[in-house]
Protein backbone atom coordinates (compact mmCIF):
# COMPACT_ATOMS: atom_id res chain seq x y z
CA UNK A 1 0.39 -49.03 59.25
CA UNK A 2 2.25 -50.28 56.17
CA UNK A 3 1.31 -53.04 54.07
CA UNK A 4 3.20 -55.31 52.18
CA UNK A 5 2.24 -57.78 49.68
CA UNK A 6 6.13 -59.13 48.63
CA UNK A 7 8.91 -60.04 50.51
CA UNK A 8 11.50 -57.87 48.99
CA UNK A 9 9.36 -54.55 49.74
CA UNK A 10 8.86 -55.97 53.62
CA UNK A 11 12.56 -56.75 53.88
CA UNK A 12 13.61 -53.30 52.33
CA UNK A 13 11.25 -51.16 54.88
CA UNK A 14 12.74 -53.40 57.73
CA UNK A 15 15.95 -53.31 56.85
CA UNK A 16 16.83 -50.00 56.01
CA UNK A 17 15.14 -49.04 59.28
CA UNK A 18 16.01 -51.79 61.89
CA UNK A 19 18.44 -49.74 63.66
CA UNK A 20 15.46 -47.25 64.35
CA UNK A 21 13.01 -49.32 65.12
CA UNK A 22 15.08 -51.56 67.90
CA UNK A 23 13.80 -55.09 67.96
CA UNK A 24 11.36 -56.57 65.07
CA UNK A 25 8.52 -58.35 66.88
CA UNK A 26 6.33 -60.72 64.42
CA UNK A 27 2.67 -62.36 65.21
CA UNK A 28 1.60 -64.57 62.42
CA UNK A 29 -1.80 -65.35 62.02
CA UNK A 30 -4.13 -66.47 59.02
CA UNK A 31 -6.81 -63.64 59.53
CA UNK A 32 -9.98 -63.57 61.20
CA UNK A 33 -8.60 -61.57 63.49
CA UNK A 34 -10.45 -62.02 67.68
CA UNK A 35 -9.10 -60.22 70.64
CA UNK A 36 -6.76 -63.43 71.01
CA UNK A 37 -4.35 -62.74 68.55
CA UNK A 38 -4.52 -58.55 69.52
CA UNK A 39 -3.38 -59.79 72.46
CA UNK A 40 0.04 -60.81 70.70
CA UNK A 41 -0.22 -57.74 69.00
CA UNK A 42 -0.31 -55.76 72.61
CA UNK A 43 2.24 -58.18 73.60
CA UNK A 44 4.56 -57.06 70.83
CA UNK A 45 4.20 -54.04 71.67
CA UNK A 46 4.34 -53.79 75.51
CA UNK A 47 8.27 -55.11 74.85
CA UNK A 48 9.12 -52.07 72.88
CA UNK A 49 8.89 -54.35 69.22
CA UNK A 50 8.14 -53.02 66.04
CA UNK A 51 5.47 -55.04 65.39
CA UNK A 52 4.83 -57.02 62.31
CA UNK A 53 1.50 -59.22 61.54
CA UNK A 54 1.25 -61.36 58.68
CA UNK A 55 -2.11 -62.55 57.28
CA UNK A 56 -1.61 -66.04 54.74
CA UNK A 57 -3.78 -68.97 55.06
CA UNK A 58 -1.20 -71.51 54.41
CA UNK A 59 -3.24 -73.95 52.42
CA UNK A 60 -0.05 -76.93 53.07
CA UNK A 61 -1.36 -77.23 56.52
CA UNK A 62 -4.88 -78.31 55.85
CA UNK A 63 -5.82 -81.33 55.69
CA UNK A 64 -9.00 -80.97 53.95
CA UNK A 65 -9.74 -78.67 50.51
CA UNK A 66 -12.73 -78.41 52.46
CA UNK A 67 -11.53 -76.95 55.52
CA UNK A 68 -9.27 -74.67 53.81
CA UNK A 69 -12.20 -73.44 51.30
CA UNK A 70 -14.15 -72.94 54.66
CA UNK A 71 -11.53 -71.02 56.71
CA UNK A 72 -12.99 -67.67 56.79
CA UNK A 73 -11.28 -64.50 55.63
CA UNK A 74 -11.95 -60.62 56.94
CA UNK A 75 -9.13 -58.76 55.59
CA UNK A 76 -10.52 -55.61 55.26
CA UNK A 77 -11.78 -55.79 59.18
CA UNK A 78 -8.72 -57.53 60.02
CA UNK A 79 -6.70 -54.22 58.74
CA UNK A 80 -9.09 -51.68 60.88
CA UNK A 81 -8.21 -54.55 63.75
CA UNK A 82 -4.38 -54.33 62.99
CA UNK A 83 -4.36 -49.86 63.02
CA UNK A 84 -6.44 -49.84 65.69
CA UNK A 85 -4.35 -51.68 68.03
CA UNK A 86 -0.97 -49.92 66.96
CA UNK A 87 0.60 -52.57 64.54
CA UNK A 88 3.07 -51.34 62.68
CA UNK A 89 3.18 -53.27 59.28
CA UNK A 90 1.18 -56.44 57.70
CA UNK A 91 2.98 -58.13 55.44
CA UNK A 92 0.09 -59.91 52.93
CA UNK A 93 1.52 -62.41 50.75
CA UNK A 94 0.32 -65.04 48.25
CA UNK A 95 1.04 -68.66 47.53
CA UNK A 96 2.93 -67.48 44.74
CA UNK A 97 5.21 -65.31 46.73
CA UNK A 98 5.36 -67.80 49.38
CA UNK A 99 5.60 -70.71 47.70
CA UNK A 100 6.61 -69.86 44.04
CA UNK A 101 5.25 -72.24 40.95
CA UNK A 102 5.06 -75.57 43.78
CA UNK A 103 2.53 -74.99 46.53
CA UNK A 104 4.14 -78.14 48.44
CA UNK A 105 5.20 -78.78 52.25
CA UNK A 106 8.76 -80.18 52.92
CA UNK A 107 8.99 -83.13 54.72
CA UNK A 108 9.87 -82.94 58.58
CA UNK A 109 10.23 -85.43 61.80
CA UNK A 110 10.53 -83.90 65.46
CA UNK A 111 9.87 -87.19 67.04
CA UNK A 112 6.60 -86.93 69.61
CA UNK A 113 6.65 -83.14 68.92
CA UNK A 114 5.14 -83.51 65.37
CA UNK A 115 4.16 -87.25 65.33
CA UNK A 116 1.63 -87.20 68.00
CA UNK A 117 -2.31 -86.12 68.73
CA UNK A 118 -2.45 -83.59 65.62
CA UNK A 119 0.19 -85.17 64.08
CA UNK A 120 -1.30 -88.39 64.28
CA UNK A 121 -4.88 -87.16 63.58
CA UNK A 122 -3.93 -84.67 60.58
CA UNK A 123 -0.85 -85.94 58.70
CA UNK A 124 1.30 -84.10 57.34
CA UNK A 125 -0.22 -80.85 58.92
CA UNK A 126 2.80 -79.85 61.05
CA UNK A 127 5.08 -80.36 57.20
CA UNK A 128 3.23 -77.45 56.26
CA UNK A 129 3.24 -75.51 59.51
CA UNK A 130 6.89 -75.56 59.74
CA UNK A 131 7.25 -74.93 56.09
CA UNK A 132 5.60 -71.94 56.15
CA UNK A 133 7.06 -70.60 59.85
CA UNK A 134 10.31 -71.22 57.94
CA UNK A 135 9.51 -69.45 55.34
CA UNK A 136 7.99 -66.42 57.13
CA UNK A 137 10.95 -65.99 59.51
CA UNK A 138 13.10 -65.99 56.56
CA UNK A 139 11.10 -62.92 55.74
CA UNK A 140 10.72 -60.88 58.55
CA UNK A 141 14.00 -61.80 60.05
CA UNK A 142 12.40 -60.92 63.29
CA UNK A 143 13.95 -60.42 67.25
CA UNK A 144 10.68 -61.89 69.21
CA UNK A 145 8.05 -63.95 67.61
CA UNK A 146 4.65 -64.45 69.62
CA UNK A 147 1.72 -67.41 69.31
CA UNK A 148 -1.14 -67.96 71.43
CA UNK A 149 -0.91 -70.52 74.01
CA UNK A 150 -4.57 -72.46 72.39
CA UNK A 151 -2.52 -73.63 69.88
CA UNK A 152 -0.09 -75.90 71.95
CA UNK A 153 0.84 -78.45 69.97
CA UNK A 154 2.43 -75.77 67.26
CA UNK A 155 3.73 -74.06 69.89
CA UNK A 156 5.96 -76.71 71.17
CA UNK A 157 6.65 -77.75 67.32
CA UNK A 158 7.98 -73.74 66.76
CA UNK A 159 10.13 -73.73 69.74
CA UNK A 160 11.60 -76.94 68.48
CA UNK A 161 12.62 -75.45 65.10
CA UNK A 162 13.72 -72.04 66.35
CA UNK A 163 15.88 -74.50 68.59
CA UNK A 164 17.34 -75.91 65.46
CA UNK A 165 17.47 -73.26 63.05
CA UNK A 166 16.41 -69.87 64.31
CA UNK A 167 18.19 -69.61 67.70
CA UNK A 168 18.67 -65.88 67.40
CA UNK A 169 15.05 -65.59 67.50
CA UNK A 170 12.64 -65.57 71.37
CA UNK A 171 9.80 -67.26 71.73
CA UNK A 172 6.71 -65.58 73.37
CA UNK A 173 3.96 -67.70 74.67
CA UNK A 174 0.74 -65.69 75.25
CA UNK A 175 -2.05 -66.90 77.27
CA UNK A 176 -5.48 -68.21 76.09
CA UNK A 177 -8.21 -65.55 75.03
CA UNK A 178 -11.39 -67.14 76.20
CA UNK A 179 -14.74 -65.87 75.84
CA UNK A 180 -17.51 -65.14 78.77
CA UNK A 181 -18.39 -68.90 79.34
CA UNK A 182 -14.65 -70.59 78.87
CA UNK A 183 -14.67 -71.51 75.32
CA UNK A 184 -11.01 -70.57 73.75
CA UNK A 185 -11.23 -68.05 71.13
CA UNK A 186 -10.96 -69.25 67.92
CA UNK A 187 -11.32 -68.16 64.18
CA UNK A 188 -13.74 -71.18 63.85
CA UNK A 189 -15.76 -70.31 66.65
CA UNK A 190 -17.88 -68.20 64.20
CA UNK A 191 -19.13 -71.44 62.29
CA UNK A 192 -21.16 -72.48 65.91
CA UNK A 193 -24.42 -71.69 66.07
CA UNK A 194 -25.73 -70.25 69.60
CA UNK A 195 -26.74 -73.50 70.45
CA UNK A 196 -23.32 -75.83 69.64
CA UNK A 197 -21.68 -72.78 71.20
CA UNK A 198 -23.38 -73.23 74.39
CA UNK A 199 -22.49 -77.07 74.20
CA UNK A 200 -19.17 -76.19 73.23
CA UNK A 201 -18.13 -74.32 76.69
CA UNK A 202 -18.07 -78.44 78.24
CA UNK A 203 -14.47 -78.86 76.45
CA UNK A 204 -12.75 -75.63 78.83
CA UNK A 205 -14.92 -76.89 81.93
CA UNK A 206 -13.55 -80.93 80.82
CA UNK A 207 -9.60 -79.55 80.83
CA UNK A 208 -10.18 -77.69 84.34
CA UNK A 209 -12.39 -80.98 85.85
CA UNK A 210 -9.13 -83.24 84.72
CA UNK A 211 -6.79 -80.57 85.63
CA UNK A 212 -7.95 -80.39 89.10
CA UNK A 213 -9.10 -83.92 89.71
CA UNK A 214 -4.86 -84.65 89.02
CA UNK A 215 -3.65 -81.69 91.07
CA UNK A 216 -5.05 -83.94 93.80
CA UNK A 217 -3.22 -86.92 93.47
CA UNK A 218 -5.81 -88.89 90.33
CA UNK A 219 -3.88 -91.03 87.72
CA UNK A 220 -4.72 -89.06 84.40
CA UNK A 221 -6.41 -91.95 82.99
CA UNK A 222 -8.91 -92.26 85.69
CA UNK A 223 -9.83 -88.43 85.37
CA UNK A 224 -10.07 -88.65 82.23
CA UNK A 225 -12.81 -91.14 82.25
CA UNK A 226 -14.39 -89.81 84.76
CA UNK A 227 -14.63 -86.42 82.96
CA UNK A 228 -15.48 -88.18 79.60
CA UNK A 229 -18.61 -89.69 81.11
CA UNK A 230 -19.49 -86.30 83.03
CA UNK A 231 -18.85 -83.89 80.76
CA UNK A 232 -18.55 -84.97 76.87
CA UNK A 233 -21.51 -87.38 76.44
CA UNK A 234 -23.37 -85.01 74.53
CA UNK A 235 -24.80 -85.69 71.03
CA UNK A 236 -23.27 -82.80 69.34
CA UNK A 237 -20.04 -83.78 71.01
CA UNK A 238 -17.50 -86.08 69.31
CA UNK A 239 -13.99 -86.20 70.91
CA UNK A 240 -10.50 -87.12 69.47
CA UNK A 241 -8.46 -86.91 72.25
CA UNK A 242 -8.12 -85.79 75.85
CA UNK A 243 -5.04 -86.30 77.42
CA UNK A 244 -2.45 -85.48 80.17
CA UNK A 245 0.59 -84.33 78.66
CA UNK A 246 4.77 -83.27 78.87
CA UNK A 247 4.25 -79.35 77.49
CA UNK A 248 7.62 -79.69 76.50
CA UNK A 249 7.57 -83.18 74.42
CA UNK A 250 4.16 -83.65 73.67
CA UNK A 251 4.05 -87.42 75.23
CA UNK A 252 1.47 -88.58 77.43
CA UNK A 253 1.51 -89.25 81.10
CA UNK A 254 -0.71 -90.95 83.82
CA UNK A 255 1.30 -89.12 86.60
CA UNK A 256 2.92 -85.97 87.33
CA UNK A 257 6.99 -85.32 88.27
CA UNK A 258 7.99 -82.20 90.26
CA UNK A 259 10.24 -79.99 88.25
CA UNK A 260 8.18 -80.66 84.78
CA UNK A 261 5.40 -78.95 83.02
CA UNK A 262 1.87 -80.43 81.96
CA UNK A 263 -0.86 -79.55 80.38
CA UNK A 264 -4.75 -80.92 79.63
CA UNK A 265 -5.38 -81.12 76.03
CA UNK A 266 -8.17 -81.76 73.92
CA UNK A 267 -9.96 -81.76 70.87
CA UNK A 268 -13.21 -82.15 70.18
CA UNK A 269 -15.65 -81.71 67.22
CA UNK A 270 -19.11 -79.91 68.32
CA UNK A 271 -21.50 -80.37 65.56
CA UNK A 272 -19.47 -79.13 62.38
CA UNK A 273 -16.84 -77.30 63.92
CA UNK A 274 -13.37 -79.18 65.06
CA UNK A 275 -12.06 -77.20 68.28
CA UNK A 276 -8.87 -77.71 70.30
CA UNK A 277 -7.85 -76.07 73.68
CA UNK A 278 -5.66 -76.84 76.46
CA UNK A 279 -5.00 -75.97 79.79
CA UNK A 280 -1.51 -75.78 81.78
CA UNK A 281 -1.21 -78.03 84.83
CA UNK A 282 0.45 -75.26 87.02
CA UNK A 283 0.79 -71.24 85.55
């Protein structure tokens, strides 16, 4: 596996070698590496992509110094991750070669797509998501791009701006990684302790109890109540949201259309730890 630490060098070795290697297919990720994102790895590669994995904690997304001091990094087991699983190069930049002298989001409005749920709860988050996703395609330049389904919300915001800007480039959605008991996989999951983890597996079973209860004809609202008083009245348990959703738009609904997409969404702090998951109305 190569490694690159400047943009140059990465575009040089994909460049002078892009008719050989067929299609470029990128994962980004920030590191702490679960089976999750080698999923998008083996997803890459099941398409016949020359796969490329970038590791940068992109500090304009946080919301909290805090949270981004927290967010923990395992580069050198991230790299044994990346070989073993067949990727072909990690590009590892930093701020500066990201971001140059002025480590600062740009400013962007997609409507319900970036102004609701996270938006609403962490502003100015998705101005540094699609800062840095701009930025990163620029780099790589790749054919397929593929993110993990747990993140929804970001998902629907990248498909709006590869709409926009990057239409040359195909979107791959890849399906949740959960652990044994439900809970999505997540970088932070490694801040639970056994216990919160335990308590934590309620927010999968919450997004399946709502999911099914409105498969079979329940406004949203009401099954989301009733799941709220079933399932998340637990001390450790403090919930943002939980709503029925367009996975297209992002806005909320009480009842379903044939012909559309919806998914279950949530998040939820347990203890310490801030989690979000979702679940698709129909695979």
């Amino acid at each position: 596996m190569f490694v690159f630490k400047s943009i140059k060098h990465l575009q040089d070795h994909l460049s002078h070698n892009r008719l050989e290697f067929g299609k470029i297919g990128y994962v980004p990720t920030m590191g702490a590496l679960h089976q999750g994102h080698l999923d998008l790895i083996a997803a890459s590669k099941n398409k016949g992509c020359y796969t490329v994995c970038s590791i940068y904690v992109n500090p304009t997304q946080f919301n909290s110094a805090e949270d981004f001091e927290k967010y923990p990094s395992t580069t050198e087991q991230d790299i044994i991750k990346l070989t073993q699983n067949q990727c072909d190069v990690l590009f590892l930049p930093s701020s500066a070669e990201m971001y140059g002298n002025d480590v600062v989001a740009d400013k962007y409005d997609f409507g319900s797509v970036t102004n609701s749920f996270e938006g609403a709860l962490r502003p100015g988050h998705f101005d540094g998501v699609i800062t840095i996703v701009s930025k990163l395609f620029d780099a790589v330049k790749p054919d397929e791009v593929f993110f993990g389904q747990k993140d929804l919300q970001q998902c629907v915001v990248v498909k709006h701006l590869i709409k926009i800007r990057f239409p040359e480039i195909h979107m791959n959605i890849i399906p949740t990684r959960r652990e044994a008991g439900g809970l999505a996989m997540s970088s932070r999951n490694v801040r639970l302790t056994d216990d919160e983890r335990e308590v934590a597996v309620k927010l999968s079973q919450a997004l399946l109890n709502v999911r099914n209860q409105v498969l079979h004809g329940t406004v949203g609202s009401e099954a989301i109540a009733a799941t709220k008083a079933q399932l998340l009245n637990h001390p450790k348990l403090k919930l943002e949201y939980l709503a029925l959703v367009d996975a297209d738009t992002m806005e909320e609904h009480q009842v379903i259309e044939t012909g559309k997409q919806y998914a279950v969404i949530i998040a939820c702090w347990c203890a310490n730890v801030r989690l979000i998951d979702n679940v698709l109305l129909t695979d």
